[in-house]
Protein backbone atom coordinates (compact mmCIF):
# COMPACT_ATOMS: atom_id res chain seq x y z
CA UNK A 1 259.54 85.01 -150.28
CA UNK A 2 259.75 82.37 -147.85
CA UNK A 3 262.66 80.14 -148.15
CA UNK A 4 262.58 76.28 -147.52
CA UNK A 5 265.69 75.77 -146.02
CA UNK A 6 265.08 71.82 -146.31
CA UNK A 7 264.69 72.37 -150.15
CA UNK A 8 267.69 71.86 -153.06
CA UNK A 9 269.24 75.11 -153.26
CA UNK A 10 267.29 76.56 -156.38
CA UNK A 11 270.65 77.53 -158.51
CA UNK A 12 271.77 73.96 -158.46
CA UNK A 13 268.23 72.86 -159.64
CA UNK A 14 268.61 75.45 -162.36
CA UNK A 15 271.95 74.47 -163.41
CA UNK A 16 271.31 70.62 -162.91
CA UNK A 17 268.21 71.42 -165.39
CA UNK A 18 269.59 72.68 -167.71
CA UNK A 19 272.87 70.36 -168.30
CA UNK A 20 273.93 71.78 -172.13
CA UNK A 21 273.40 75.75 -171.36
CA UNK A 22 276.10 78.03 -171.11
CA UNK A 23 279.10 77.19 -168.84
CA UNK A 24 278.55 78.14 -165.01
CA UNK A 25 281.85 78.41 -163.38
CA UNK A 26 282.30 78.77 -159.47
CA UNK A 27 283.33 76.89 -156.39
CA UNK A 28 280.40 74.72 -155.49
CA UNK A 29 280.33 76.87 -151.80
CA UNK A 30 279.27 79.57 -153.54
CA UNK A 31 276.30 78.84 -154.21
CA UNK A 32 274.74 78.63 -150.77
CA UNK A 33 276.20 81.64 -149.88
CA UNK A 34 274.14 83.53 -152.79
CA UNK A 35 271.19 81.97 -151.68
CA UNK A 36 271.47 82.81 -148.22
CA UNK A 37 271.90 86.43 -148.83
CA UNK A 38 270.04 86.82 -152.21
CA UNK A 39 266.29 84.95 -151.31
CA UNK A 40 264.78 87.81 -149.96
CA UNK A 41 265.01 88.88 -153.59
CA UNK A 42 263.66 86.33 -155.41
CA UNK A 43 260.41 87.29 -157.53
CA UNK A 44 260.79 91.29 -156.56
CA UNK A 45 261.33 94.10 -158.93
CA UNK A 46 265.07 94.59 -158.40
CA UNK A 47 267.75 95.37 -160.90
CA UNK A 48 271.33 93.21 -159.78
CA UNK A 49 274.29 94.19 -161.77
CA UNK A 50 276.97 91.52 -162.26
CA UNK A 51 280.45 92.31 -163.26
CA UNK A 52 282.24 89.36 -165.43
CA UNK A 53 279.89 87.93 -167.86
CA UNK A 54 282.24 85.56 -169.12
CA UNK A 55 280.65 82.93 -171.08
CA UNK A 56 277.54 84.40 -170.01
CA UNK A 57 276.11 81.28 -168.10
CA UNK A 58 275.14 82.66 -164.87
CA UNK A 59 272.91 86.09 -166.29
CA UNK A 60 270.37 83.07 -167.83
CA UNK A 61 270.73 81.08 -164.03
CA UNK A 62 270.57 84.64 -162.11
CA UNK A 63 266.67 85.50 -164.77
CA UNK A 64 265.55 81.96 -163.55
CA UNK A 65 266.47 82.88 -160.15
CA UNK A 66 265.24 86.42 -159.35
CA UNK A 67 262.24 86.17 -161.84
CA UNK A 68 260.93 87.47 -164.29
CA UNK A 69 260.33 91.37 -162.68
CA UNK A 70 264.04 91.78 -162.52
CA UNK A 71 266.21 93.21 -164.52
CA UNK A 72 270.11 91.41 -164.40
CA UNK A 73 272.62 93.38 -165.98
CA UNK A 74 275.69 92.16 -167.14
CA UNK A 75 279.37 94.49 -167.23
CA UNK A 76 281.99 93.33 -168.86
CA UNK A 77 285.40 94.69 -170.84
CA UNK A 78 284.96 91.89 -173.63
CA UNK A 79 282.86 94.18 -176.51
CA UNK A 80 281.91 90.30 -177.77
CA UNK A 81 280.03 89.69 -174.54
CA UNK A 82 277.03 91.77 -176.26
CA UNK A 83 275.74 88.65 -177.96
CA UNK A 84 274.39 87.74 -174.57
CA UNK A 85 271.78 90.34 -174.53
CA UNK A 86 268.20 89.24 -174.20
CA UNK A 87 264.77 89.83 -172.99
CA UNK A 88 265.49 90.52 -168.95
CA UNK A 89 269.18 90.81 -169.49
CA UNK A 90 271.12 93.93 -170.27
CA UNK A 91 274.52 93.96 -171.14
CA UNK A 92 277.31 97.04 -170.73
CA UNK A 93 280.22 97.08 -171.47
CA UNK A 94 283.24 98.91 -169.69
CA UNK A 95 286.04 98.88 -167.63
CA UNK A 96 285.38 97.99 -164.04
CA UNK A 97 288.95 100.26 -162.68
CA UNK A 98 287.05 102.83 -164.00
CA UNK A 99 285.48 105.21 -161.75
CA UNK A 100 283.75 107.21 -164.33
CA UNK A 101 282.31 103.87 -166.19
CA UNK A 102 281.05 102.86 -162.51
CA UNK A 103 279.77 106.19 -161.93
CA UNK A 104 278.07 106.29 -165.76
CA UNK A 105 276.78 103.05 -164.83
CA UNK A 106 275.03 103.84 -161.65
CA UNK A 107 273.56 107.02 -162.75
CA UNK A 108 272.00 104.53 -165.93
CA UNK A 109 270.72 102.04 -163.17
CA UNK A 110 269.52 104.05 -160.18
CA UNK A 111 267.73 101.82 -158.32
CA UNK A 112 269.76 98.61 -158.74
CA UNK A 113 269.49 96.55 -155.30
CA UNK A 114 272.30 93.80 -155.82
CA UNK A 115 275.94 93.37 -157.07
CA UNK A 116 278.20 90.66 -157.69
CA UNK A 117 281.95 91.68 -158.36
CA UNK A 118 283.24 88.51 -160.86
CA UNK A 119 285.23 90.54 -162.79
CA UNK A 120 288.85 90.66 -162.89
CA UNK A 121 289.76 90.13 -159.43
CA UNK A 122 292.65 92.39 -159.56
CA UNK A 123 292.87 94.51 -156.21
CA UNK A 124 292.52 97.66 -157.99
CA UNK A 125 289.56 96.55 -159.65
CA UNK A 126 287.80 95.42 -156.81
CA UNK A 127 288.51 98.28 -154.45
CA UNK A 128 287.58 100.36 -156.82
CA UNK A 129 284.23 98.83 -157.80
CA UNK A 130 283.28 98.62 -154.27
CA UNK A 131 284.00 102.47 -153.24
CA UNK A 132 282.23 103.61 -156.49
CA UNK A 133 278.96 101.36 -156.42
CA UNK A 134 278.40 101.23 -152.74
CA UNK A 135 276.87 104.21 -152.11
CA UNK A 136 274.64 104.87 -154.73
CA UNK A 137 273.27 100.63 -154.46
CA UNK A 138 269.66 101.01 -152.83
CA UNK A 139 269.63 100.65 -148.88
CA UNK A 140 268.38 97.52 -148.15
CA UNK A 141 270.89 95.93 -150.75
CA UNK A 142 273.73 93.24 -151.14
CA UNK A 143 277.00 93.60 -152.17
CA UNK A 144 279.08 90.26 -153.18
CA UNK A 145 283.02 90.47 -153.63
CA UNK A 146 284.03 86.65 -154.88
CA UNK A 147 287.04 85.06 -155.64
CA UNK A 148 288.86 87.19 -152.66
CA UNK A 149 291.31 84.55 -152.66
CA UNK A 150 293.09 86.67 -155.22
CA UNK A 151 293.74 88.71 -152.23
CA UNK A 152 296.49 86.41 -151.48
CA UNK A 153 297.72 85.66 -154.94
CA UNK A 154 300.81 87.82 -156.10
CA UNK A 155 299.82 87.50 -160.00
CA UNK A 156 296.78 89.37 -158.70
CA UNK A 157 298.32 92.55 -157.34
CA UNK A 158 297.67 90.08 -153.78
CA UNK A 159 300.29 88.20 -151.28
CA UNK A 160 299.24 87.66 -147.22
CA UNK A 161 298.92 90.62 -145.35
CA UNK A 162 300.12 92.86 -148.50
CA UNK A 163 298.95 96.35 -147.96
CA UNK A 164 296.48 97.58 -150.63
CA UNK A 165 294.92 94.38 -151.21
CA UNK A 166 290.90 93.84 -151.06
CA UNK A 167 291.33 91.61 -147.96
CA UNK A 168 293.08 94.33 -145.82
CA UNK A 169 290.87 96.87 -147.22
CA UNK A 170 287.90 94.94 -146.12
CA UNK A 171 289.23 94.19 -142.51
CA UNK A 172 289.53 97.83 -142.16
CA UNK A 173 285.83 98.11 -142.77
CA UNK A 174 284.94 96.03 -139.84
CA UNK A 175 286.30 98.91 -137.63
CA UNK A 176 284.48 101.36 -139.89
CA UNK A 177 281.27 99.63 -138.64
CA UNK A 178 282.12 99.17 -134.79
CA UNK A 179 282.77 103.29 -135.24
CA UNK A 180 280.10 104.50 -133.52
CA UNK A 181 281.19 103.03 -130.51
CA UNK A 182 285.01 104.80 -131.24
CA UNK A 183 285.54 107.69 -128.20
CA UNK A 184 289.47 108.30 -128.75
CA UNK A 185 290.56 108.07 -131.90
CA UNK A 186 292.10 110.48 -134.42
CA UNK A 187 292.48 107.72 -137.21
CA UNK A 188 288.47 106.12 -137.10
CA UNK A 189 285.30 108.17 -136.87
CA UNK A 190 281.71 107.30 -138.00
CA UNK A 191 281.38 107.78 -141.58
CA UNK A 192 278.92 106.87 -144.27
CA UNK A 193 279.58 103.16 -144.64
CA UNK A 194 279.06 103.39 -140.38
CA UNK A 195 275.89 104.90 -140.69
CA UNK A 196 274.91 102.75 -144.20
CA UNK A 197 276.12 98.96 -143.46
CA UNK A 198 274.25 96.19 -141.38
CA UNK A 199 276.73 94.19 -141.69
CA UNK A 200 280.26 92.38 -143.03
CA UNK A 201 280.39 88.82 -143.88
CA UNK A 202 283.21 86.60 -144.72
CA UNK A 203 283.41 83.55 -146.21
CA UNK A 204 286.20 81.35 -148.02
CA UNK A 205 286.77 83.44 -150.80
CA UNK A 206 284.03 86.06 -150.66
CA UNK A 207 282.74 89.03 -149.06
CA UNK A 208 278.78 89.56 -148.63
CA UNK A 209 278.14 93.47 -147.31
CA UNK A 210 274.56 94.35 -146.45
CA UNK A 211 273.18 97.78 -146.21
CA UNK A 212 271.06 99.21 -144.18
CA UNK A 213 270.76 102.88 -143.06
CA UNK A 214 271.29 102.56 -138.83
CA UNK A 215 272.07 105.11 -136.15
CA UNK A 216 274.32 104.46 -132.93
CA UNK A 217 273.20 101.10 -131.13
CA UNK A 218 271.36 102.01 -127.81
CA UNK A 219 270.69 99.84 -125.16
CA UNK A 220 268.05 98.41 -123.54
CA UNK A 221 267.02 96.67 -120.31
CA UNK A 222 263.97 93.93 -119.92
CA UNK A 223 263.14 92.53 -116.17
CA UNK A 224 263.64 94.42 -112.75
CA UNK A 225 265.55 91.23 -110.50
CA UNK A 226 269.13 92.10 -111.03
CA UNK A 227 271.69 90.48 -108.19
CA UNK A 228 274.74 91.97 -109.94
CA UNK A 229 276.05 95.00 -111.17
CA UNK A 230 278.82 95.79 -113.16
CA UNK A 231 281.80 96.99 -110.89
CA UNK A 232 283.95 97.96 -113.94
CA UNK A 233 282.86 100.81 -116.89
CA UNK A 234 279.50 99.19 -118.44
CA UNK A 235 279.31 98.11 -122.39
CA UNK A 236 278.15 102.04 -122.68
CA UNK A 237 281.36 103.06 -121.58
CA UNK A 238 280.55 104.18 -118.32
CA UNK A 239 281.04 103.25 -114.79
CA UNK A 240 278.88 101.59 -112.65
């Protein structure tokens, strides 16, 4: 679907619509970062799980957004966030530290193309979300970490440069995806998020990975006029 970039951003419109529906809570950034990375979406047949349903506000804005083909599916711990079940929105309820509820929840939506991690922004929690529905998320999907601030937040298992947090654990994924270019290392080699992920981005408070099954980088050359050459080892690594 083409997007207008001129145009209001269509979550606002929804939200600003539809004044008296359930509360929407998030910092107002937010939403042009989800539009950004989530248009391409927008009237395919994807499934997007969401973790944190709260008061259930954004699974009604997320069906107005992706369309009516998609199926939005809402996790949660609260047993009372059933109610919000309806016609395009499925609700399950578990524990997101859970590997074996992640895993049981994967294996009931195979093909599910985007996640959004709202849940209880504990470190645990969002590690652990992340290493369980990564792989299995379809390979041209979008994974969405928000509220990483918690990263930094002590009540939230967080505090600046704190090992074990989801910040550090996420910088250390930006040298899993420069691995193919490792030569000497016995801590980093390619592995599957190497050969899986497109690419990391950060913004203020979130985390937007994109997948997308790659190989090693090669390089090419366009145009025979060259008045230089490199007199140091080349970007391949070797001397010139």
């Amino acid at each position: 679907m083409m997007v207008n970039s001129k145009s209001t951003n269509p979550l606002i419109e929804y939200l600003e619509q539809n004044p008296n529906g359930r509360v929407v809570h998030r910092w107002r950034h937010y939403f042009d970062i989800y539009h950004r990375h989530f248009s391409r979406f927008r009237g395919e047949s994807i499934t997007m799980i969401e973790i944190g349903i709260f008061n259930g506000g954004s699974l009604r804005m997320w069906k107005d957004y992706f369309g009516p083909k998609a199926t939005i599916v809402g996790v949660d711990i609260n047993p009372g966030c059933k109610k919000y079940e309806e016609t395009g929105i499925e609700i399950v309820i578990g524990d997101q530290a859970d590997p074996k509820f992640l895993q049981e929840l994967s294996n009931r939506y195979p093909n599910f193309s985007v996640v959004i991690d709202d849940g209880g922004h504990r470190m645990e929690q969002q590690i652990t979300t992340l290493e369980e529905l990564y792989l299995p998320m379809q390979n041209d999907g979008v994974y969405l970490c928000e509220d990483t601030h918690t990263s930094y937040m002590p009540s939230f298992g967080g505090g600046h440069q704190k090992k074990n947090t989801f910040i550090e654990y996420s910088k250390k994924l930006i040298d899993q995806l420069n691995a193919f270019h490792i030569e000497e290392s016995e801590y980093l080699a390619q592995n599957y998020f190497t050969q899986a992920t497109d690419s990391i981005h950060f913004y203020d408070s979130v985390v937007v990975i994109e997948k997308k099954s790659r190989t090693k980088p090669d390089q090419v050359i366009y145009g025979t006029q060259a008045d230089f050459s490199y007199l140091v080892p080349s970007l391949s690594g070797k001397n010139t």
